[in-house]
PDB file of N, CA and C in Angstrom:
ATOM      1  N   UNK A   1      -6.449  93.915  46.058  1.00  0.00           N
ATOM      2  CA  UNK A   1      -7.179  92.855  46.689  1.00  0.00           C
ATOM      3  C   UNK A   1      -6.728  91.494  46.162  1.00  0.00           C
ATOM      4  N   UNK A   2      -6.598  91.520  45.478  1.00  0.00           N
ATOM      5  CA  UNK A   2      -5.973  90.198  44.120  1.00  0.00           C
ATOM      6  C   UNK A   2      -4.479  89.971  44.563  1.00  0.00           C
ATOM      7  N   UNK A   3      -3.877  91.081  44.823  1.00  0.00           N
ATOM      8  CA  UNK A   3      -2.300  90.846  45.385  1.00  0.00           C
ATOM      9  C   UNK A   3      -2.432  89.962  47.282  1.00  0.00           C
ATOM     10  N   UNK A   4      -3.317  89.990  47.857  1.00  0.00           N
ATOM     11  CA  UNK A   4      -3.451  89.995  49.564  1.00  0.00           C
ATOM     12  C   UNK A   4      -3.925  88.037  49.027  1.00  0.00           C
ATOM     13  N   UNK A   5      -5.020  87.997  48.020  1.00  0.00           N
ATOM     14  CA  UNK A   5      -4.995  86.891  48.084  1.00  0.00           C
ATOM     15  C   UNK A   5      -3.994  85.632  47.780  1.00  0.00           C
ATOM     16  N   UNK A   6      -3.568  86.585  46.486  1.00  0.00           N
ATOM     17  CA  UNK A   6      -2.147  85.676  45.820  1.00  0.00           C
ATOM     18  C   UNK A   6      -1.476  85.301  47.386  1.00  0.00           C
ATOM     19  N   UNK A   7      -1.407  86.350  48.234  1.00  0.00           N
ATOM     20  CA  UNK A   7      -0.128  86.175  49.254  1.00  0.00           C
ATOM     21  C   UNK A   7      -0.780  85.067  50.388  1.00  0.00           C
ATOM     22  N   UNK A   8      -1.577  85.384  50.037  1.00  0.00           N
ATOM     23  CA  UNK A   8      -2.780  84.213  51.410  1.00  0.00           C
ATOM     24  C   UNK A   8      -2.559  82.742  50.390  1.00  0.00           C
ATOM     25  N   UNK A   9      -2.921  82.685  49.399  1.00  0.00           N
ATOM     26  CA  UNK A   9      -2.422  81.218  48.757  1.00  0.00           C
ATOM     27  C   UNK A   9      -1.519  81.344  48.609  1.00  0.00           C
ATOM     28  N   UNK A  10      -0.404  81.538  48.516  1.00  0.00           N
ATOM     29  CA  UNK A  10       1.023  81.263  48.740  1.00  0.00           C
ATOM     30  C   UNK A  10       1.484  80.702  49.846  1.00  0.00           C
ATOM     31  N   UNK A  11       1.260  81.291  50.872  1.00  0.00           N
ATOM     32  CA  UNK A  11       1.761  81.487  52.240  1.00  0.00           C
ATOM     33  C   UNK A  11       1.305  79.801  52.700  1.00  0.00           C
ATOM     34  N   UNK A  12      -0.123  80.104  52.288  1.00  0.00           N
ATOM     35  CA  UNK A  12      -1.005  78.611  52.473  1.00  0.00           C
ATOM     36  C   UNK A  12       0.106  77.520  51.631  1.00  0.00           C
ATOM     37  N   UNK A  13       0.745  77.563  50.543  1.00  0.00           N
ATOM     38  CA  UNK A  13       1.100  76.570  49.858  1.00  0.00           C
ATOM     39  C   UNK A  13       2.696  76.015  50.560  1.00  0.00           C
ATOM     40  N   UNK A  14       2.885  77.401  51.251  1.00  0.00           N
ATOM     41  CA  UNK A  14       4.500  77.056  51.556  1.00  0.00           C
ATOM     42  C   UNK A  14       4.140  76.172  52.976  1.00  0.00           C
ATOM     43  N   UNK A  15       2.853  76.477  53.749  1.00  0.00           N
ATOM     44  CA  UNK A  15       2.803  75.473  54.746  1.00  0.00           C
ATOM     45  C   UNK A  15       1.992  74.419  54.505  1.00  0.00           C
ATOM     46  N   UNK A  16       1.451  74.157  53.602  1.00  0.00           N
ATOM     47  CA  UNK A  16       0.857  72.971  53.367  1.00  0.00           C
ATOM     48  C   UNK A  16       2.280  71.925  52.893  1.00  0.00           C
ATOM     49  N   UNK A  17       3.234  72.724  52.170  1.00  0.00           N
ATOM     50  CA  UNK A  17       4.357  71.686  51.332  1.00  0.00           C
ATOM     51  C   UNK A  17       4.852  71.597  52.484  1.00  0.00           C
ATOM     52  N   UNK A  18       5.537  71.890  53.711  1.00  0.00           N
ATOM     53  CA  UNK A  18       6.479  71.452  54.649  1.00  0.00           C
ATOM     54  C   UNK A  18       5.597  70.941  56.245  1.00  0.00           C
ATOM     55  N   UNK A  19       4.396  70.833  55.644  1.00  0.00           N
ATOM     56  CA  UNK A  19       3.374  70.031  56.872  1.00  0.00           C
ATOM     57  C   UNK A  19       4.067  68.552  57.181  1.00  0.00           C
ATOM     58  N   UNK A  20       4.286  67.853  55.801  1.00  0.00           N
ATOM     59  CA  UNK A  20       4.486  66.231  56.088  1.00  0.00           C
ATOM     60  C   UNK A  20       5.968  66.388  55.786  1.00  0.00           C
ATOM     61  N   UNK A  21       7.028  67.156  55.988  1.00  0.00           N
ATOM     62  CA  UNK A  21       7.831  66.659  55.842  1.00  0.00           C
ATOM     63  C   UNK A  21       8.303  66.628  57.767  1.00  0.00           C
ATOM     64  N   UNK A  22       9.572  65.869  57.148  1.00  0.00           N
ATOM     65  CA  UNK A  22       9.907  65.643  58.938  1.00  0.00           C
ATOM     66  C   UNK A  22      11.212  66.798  59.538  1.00  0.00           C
ATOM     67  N   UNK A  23      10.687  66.388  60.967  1.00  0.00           N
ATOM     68  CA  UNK A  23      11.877  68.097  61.296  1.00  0.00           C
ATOM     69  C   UNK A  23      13.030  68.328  61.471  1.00  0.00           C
ATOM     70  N   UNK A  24      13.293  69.335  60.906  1.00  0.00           N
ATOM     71  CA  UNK A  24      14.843  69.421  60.870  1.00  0.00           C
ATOM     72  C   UNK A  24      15.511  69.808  62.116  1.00  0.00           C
ATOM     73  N   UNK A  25      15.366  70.222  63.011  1.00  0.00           N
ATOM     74  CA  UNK A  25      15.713  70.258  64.498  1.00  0.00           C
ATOM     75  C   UNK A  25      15.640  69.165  65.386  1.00  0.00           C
ATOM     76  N   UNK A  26      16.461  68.959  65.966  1.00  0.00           N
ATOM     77  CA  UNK A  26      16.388  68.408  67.469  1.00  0.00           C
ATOM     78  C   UNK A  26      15.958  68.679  68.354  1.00  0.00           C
ATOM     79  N   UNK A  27      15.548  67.942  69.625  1.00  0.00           N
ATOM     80  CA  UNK A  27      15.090  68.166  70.543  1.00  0.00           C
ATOM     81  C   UNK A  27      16.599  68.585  71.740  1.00  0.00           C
ATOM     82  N   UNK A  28      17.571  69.150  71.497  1.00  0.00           N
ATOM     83  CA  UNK A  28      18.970  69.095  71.984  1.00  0.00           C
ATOM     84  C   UNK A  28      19.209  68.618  73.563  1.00  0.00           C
ATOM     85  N   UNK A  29      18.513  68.958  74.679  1.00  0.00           N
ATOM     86  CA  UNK A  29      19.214  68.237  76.021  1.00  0.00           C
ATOM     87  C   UNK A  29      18.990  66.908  75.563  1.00  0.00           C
ATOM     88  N   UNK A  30      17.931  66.392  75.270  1.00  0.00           N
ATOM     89  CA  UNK A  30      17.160  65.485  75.109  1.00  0.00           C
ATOM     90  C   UNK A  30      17.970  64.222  74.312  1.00  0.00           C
ATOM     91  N   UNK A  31      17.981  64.690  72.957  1.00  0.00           N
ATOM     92  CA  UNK A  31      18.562  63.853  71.722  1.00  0.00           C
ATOM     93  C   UNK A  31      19.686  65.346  71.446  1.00  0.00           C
ATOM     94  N   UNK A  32      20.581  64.540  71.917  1.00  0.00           N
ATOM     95  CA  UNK A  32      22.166  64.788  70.828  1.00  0.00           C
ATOM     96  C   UNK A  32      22.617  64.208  69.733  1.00  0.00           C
ATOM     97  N   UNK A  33      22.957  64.828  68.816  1.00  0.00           N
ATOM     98  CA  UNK A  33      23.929  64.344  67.320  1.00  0.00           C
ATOM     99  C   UNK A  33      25.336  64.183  67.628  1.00  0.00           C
ATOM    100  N   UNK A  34      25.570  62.966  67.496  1.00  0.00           N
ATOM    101  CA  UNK A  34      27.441  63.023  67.386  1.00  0.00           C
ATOM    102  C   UNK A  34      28.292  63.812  66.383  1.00  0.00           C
ATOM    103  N   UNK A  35      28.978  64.101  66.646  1.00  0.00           N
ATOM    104  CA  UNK A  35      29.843  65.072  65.617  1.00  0.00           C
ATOM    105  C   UNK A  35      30.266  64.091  64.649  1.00  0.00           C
ATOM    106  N   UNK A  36      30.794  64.745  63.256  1.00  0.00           N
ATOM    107  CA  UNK A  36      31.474  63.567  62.087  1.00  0.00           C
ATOM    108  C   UNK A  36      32.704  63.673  62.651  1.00  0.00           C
ATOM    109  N   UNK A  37      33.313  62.848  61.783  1.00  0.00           N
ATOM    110  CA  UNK A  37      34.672  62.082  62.213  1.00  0.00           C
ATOM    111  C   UNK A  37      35.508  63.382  62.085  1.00  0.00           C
ATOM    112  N   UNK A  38      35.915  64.535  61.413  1.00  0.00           N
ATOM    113  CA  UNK A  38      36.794  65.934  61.227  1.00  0.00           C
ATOM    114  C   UNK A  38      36.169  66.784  62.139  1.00  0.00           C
ATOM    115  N   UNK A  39      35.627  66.475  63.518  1.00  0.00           N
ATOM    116  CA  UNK A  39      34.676  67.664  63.958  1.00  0.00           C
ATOM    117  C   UNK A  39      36.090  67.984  64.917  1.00  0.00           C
ATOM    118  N   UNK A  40      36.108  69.251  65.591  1.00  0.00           N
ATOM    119  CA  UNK A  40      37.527  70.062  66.206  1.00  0.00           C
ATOM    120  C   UNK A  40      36.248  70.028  67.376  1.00  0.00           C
ATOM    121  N   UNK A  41      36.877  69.688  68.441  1.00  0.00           N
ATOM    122  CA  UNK A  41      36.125  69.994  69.314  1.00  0.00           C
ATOM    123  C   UNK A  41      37.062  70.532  70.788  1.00  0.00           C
ATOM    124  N   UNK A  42      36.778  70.484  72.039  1.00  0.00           N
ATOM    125  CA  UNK A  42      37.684  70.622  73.163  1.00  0.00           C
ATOM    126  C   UNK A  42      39.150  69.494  73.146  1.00  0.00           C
ATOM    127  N   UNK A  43      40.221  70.997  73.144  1.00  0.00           N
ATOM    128  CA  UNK A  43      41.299  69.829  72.722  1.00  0.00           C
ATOM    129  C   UNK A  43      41.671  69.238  74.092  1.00  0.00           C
ATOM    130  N   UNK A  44      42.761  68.092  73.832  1.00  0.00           N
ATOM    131  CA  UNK A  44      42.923  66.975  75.161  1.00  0.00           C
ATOM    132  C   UNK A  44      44.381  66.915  74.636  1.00  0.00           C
ATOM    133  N   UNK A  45      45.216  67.264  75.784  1.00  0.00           N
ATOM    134  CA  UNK A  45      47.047  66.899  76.172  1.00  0.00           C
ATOM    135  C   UNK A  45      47.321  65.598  76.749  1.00  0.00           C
ATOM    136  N   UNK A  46      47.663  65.438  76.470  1.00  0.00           N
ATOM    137  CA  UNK A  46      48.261  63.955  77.150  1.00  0.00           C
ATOM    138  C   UNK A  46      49.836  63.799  76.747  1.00  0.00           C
ATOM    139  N   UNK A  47      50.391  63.861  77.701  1.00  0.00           N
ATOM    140  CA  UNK A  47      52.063  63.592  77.684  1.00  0.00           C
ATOM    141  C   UNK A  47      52.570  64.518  76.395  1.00  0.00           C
ATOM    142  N   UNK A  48      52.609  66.083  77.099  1.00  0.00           N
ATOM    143  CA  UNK A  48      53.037  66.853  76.213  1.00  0.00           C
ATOM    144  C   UNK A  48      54.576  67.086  76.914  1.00  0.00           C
ATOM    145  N   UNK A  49      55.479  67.293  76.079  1.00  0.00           N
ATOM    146  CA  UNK A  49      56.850  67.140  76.288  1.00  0.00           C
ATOM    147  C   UNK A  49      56.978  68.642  76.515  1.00  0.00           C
ATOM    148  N   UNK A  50      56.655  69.958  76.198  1.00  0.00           N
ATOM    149  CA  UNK A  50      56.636  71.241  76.265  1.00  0.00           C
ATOM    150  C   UNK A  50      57.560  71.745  75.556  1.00  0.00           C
ATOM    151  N   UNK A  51      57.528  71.164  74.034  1.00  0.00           N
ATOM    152  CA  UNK A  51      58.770  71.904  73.300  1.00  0.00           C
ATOM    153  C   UNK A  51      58.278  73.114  72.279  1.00  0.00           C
ATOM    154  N   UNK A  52      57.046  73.790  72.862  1.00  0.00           N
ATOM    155  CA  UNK A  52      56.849  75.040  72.273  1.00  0.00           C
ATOM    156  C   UNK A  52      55.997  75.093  71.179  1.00  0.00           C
ATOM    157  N   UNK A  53      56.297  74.057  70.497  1.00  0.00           N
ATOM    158  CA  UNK A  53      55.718  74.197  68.715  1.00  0.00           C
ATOM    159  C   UNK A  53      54.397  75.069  68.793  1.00  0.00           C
ATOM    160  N   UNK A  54      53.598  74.361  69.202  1.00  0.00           N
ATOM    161  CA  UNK A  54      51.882  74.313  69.455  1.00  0.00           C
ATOM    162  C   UNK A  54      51.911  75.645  70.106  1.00  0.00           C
ATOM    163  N   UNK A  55      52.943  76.372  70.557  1.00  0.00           N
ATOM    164  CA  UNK A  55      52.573  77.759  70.997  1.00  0.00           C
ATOM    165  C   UNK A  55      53.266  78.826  69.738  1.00  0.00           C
ATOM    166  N   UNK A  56      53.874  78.332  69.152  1.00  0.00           N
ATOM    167  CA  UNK A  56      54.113  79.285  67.796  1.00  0.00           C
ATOM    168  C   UNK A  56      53.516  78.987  66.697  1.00  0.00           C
ATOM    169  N   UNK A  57      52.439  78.205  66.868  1.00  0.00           N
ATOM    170  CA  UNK A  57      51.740  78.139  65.310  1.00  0.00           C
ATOM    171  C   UNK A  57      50.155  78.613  65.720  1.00  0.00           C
ATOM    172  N   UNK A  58      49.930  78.273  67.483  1.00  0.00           N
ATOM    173  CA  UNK A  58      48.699  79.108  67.614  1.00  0.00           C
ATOM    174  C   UNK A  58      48.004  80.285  67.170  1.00  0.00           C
ATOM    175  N   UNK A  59      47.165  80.636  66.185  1.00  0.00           N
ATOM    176  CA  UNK A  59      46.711  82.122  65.535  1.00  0.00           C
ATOM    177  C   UNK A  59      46.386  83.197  66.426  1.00  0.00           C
ATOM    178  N   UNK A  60      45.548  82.594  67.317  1.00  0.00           N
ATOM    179  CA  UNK A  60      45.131  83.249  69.049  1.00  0.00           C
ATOM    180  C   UNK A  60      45.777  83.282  69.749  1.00  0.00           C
ATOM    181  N   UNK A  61      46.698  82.907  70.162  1.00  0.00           N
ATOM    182  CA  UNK A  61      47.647  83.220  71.412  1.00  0.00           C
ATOM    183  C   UNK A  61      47.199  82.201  72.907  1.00  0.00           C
ATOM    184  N   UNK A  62      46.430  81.303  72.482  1.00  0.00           N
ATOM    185  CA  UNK A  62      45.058  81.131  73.302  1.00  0.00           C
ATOM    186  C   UNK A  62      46.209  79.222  74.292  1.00  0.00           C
ATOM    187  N   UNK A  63      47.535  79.033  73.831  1.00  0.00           N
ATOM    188  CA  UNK A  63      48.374  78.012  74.217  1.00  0.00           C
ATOM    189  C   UNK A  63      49.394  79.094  75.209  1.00  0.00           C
ATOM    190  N   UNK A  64      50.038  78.929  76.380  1.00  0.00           N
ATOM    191  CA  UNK A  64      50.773  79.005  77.463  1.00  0.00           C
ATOM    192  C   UNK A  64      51.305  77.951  78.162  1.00  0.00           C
ATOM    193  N   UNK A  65      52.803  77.932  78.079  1.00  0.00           N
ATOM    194  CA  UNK A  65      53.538  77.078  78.622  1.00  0.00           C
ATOM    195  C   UNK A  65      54.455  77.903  79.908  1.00  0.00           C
ATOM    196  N   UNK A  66      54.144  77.098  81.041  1.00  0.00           N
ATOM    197  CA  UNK A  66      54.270  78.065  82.414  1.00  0.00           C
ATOM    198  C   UNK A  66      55.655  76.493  82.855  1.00  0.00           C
ATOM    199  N   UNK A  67      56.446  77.554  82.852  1.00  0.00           N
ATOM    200  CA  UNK A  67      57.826  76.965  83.281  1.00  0.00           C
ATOM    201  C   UNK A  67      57.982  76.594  84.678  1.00  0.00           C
ATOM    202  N   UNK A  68      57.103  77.782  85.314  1.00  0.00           N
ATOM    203  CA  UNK A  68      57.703  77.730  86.756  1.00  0.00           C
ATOM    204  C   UNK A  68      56.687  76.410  87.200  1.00  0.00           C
ATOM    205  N   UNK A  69      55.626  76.365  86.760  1.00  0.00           N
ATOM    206  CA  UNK A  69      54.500  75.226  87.459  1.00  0.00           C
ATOM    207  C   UNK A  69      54.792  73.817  87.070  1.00  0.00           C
ATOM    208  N   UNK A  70      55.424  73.878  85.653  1.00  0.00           N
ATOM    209  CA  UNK A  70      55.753  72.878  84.449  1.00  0.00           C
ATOM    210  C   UNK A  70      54.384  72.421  84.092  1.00  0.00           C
ATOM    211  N   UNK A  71      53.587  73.286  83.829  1.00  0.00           N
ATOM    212  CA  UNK A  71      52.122  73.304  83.519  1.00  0.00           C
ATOM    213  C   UNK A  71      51.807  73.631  81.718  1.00  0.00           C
ATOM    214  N   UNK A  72      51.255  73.218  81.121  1.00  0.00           N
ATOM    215  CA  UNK A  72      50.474  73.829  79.628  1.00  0.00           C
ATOM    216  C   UNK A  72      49.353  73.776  79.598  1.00  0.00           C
ATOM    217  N   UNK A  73      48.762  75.389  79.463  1.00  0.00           N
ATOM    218  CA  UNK A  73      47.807  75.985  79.639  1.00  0.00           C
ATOM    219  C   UNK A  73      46.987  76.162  78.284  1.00  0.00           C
ATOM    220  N   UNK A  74      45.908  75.557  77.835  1.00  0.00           N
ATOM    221  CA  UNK A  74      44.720  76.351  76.803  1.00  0.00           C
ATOM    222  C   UNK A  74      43.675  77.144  77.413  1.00  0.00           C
ATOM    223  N   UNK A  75      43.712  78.334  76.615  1.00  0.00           N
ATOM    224  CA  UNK A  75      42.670  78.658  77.342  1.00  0.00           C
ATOM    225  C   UNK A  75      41.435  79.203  76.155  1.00  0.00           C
ATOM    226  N   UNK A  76      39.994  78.666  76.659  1.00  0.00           N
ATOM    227  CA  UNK A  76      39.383  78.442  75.776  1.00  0.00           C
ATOM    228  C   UNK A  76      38.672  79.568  75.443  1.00  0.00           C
ATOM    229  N   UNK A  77      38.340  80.536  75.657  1.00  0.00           N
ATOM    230  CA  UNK A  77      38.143  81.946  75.927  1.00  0.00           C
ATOM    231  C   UNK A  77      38.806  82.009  74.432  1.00  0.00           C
ATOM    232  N   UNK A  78      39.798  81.957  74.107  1.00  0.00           N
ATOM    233  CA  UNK A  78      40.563  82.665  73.154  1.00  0.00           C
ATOM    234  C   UNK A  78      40.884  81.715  71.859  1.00  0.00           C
ATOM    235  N   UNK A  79      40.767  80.063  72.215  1.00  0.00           N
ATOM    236  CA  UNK A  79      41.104  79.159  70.947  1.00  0.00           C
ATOM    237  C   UNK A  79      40.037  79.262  69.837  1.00  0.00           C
ATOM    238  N   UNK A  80      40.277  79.408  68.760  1.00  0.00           N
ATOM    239  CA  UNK A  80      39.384  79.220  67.600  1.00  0.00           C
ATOM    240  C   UNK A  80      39.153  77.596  67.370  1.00  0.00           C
ATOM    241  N   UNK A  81      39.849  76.857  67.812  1.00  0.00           N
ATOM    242  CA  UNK A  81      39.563  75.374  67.147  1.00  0.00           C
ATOM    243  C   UNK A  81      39.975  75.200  65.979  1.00  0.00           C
ATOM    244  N   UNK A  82      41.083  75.397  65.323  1.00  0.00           N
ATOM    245  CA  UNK A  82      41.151  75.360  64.146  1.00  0.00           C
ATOM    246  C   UNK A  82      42.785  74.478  64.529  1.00  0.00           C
ATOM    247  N   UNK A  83      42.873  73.700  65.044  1.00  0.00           N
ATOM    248  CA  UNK A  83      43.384  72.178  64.834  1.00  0.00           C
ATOM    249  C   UNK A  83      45.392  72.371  64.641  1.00  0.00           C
ATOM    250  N   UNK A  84      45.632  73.941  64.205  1.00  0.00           N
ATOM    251  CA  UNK A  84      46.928  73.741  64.193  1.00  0.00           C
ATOM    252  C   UNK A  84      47.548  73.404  64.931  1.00  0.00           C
ATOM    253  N   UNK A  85      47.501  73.376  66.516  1.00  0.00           N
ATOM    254  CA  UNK A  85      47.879  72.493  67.432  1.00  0.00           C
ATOM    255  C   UNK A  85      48.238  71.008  67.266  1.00  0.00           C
ATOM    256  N   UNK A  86      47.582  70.407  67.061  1.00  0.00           N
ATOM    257  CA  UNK A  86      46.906  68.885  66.581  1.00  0.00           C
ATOM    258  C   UNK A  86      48.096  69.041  65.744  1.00  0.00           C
ATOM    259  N   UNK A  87      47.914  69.479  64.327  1.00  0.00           N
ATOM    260  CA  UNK A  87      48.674  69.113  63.179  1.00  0.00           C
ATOM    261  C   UNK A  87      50.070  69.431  63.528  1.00  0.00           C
ATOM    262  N   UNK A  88      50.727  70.099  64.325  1.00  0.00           N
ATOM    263  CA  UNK A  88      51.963  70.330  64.178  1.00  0.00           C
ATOM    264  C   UNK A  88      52.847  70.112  65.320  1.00  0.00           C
ATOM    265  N   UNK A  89      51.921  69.797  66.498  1.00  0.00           N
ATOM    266  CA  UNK A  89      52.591  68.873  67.155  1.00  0.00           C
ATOM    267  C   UNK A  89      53.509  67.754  66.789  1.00  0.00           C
ATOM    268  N   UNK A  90      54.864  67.450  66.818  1.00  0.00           N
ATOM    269  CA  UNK A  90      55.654  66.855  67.049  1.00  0.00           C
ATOM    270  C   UNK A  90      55.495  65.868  67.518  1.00  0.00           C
ATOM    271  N   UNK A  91      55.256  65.242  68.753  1.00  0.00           N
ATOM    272  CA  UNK A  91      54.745  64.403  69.634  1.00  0.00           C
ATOM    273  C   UNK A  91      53.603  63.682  69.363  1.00  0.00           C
ATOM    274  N   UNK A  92      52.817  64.566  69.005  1.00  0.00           N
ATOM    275  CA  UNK A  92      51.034  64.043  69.286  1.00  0.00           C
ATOM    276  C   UNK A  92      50.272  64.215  70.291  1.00  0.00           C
ATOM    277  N   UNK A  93      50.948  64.990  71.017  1.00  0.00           N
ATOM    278  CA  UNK A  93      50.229  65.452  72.201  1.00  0.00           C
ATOM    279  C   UNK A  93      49.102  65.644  72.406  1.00  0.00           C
ATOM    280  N   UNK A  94      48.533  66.598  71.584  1.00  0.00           N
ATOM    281  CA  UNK A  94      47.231  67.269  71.654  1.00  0.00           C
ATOM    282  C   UNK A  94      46.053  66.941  70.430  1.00  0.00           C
ATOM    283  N   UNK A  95      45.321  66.411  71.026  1.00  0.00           N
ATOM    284  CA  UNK A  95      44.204  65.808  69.925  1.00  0.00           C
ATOM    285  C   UNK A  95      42.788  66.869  70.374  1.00  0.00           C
ATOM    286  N   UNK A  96      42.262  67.025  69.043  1.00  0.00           N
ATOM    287  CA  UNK A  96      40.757  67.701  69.394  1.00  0.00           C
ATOM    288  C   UNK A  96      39.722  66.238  69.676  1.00  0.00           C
ATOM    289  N   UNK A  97      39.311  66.445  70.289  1.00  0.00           N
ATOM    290  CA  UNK A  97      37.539  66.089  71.079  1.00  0.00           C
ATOM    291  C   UNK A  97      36.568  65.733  70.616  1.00  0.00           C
ATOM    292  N   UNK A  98      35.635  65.324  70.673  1.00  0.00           N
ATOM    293  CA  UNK A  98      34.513  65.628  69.994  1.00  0.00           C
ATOM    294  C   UNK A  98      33.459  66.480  71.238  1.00  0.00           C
ATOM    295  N   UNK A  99      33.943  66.333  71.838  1.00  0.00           N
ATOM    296  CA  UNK A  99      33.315  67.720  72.865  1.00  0.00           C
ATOM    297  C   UNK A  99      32.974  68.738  72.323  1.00  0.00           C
ATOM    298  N   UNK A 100      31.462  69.348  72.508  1.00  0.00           N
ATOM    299  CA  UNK A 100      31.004  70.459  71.963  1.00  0.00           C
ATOM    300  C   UNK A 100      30.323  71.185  73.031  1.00  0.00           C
ATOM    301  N   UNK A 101      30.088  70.520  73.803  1.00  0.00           N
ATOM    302  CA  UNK A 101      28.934  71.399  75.125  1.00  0.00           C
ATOM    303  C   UNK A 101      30.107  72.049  76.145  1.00  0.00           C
ATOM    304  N   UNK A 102      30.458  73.251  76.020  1.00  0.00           N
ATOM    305  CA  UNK A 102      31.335  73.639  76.346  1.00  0.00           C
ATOM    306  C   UNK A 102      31.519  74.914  77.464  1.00  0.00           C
ATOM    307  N   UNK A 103      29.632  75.243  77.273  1.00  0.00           N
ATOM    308  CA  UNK A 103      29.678  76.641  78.077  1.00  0.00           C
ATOM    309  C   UNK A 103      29.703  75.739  79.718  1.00  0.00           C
ATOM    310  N   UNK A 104      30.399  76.948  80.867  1.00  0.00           N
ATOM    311  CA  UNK A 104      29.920  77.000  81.556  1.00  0.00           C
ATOM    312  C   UNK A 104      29.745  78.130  81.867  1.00  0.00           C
ATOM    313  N   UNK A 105      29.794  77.995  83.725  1.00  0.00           N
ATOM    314  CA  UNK A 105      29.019  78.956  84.491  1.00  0.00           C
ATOM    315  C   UNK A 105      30.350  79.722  84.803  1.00  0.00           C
ATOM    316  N   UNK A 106      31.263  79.615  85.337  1.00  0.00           N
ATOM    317  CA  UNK A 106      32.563  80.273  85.684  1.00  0.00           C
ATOM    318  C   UNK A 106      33.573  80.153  84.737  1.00  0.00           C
ATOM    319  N   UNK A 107      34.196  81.645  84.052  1.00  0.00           N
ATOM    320  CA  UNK A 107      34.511  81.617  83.153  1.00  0.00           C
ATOM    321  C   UNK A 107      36.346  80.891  83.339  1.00  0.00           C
ATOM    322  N   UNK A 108      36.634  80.808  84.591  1.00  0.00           N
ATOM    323  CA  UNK A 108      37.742  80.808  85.061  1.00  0.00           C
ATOM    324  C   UNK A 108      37.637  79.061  84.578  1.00  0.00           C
ATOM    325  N   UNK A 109      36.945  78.101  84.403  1.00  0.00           N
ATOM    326  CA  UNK A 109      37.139  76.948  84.332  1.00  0.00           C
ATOM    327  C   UNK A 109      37.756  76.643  82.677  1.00  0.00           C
ATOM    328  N   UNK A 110      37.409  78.114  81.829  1.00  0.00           N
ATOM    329  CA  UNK A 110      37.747  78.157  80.138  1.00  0.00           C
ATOM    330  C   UNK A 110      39.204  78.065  80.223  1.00  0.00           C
ATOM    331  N   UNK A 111      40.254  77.460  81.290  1.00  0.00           N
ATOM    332  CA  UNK A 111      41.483  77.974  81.050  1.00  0.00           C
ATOM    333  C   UNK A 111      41.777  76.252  81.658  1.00  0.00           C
ATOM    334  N   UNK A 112      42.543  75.523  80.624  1.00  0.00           N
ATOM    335  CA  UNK A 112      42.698  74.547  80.694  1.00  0.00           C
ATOM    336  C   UNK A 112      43.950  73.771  81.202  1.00  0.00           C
ATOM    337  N   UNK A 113      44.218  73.548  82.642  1.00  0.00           N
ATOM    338  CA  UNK A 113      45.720  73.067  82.687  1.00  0.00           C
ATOM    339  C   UNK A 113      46.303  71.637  82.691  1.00  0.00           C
ATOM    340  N   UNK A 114      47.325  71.427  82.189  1.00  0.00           N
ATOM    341  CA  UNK A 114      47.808  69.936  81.979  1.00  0.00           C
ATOM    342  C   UNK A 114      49.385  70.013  82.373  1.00  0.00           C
ATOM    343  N   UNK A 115      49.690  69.256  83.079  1.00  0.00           N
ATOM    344  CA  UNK A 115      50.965  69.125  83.651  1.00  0.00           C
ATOM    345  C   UNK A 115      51.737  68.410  82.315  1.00  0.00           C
ATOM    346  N   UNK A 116      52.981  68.793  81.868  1.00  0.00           N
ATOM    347  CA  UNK A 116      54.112  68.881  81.237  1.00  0.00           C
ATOM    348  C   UNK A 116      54.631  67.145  81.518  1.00  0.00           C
ATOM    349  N   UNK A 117      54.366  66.201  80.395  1.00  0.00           N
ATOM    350  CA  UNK A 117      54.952  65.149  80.810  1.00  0.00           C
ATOM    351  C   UNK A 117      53.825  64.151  81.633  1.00  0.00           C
ATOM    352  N   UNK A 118      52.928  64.761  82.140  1.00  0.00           N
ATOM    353  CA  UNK A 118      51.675  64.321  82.398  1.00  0.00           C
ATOM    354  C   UNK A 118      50.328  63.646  81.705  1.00  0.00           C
ATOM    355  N   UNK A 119      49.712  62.762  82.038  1.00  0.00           N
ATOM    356  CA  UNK A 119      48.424  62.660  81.515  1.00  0.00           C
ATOM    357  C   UNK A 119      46.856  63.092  82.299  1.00  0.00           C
ATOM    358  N   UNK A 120      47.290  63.034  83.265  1.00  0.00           N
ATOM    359  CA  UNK A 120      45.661  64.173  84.144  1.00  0.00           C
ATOM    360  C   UNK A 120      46.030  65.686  83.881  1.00  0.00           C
ATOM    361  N   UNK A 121      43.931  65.945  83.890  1.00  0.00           N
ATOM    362  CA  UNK A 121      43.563  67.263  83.660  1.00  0.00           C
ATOM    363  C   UNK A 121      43.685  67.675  84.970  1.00  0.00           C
ATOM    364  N   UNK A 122      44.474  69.053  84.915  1.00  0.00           N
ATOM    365  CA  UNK A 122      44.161  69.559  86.056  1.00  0.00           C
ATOM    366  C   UNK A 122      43.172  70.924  86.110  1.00  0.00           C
ATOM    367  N   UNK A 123      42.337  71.527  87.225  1.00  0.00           N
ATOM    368  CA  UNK A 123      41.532  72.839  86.653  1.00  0.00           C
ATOM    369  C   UNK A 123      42.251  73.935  88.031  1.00  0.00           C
TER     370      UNK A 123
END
């Protein structure tokens, strides 16, 4: 009986201590947080020359360079975000985002195309 109460004042103490503090969640559609300045987010091509690099250092396989279209393909389905793209680009082609809201509804839109030498997205 002595153990049920201990747990009833306890329980009481852990919500009395985090009553006045303030909340740690967001309200998310509502109020968004910007990402910090190192955040990897949806990457962006712009005037990629198509000399391969960024498809041999990819860990995922998740970069495609389509000769016949003269197209370079991410597809997001498969990128981890982990920036080796970015870093070893040659050029500078490809920068991460701060884009984070990323789901959609058709999965076919996760496949990202950019014309070779180009600066528009194409889908």
């Amino acid at each position: 009986m002595f153990k049920k109460i201990g747990y009833l004042l306890l329980s009481m103490f852990v919500v009395f201590k985090h009553l006045f503090k303030r909340p740690v969640t967001l309200e998310y559609p509502e109020k968004k947080i910007t990402p910090p300045e190192n955040f990897r987010g949806k990457p962006v091509v712009e005037n990629c020359k198509g000399c391969g690099v960024c498809l041999r250092v990819c860990p995922s396989g998740a970069i495609k360079i389509d000769r016949e279209n003269n197209c370079f393909k991410i597809d997001l389905k498969k990128c981890i975000f982990c920036g080796n793209c970015t870093f070893y680009c040659p050029h500078g082609a490809i920068k991460m985002s701060k884009e984070y809201e990323l789901a959609l509804s058709d999965r076919k839109n996760l496949i990202l195309n950019y014309p070779i030498g180009g600066a528009d997205e194409r889908n």
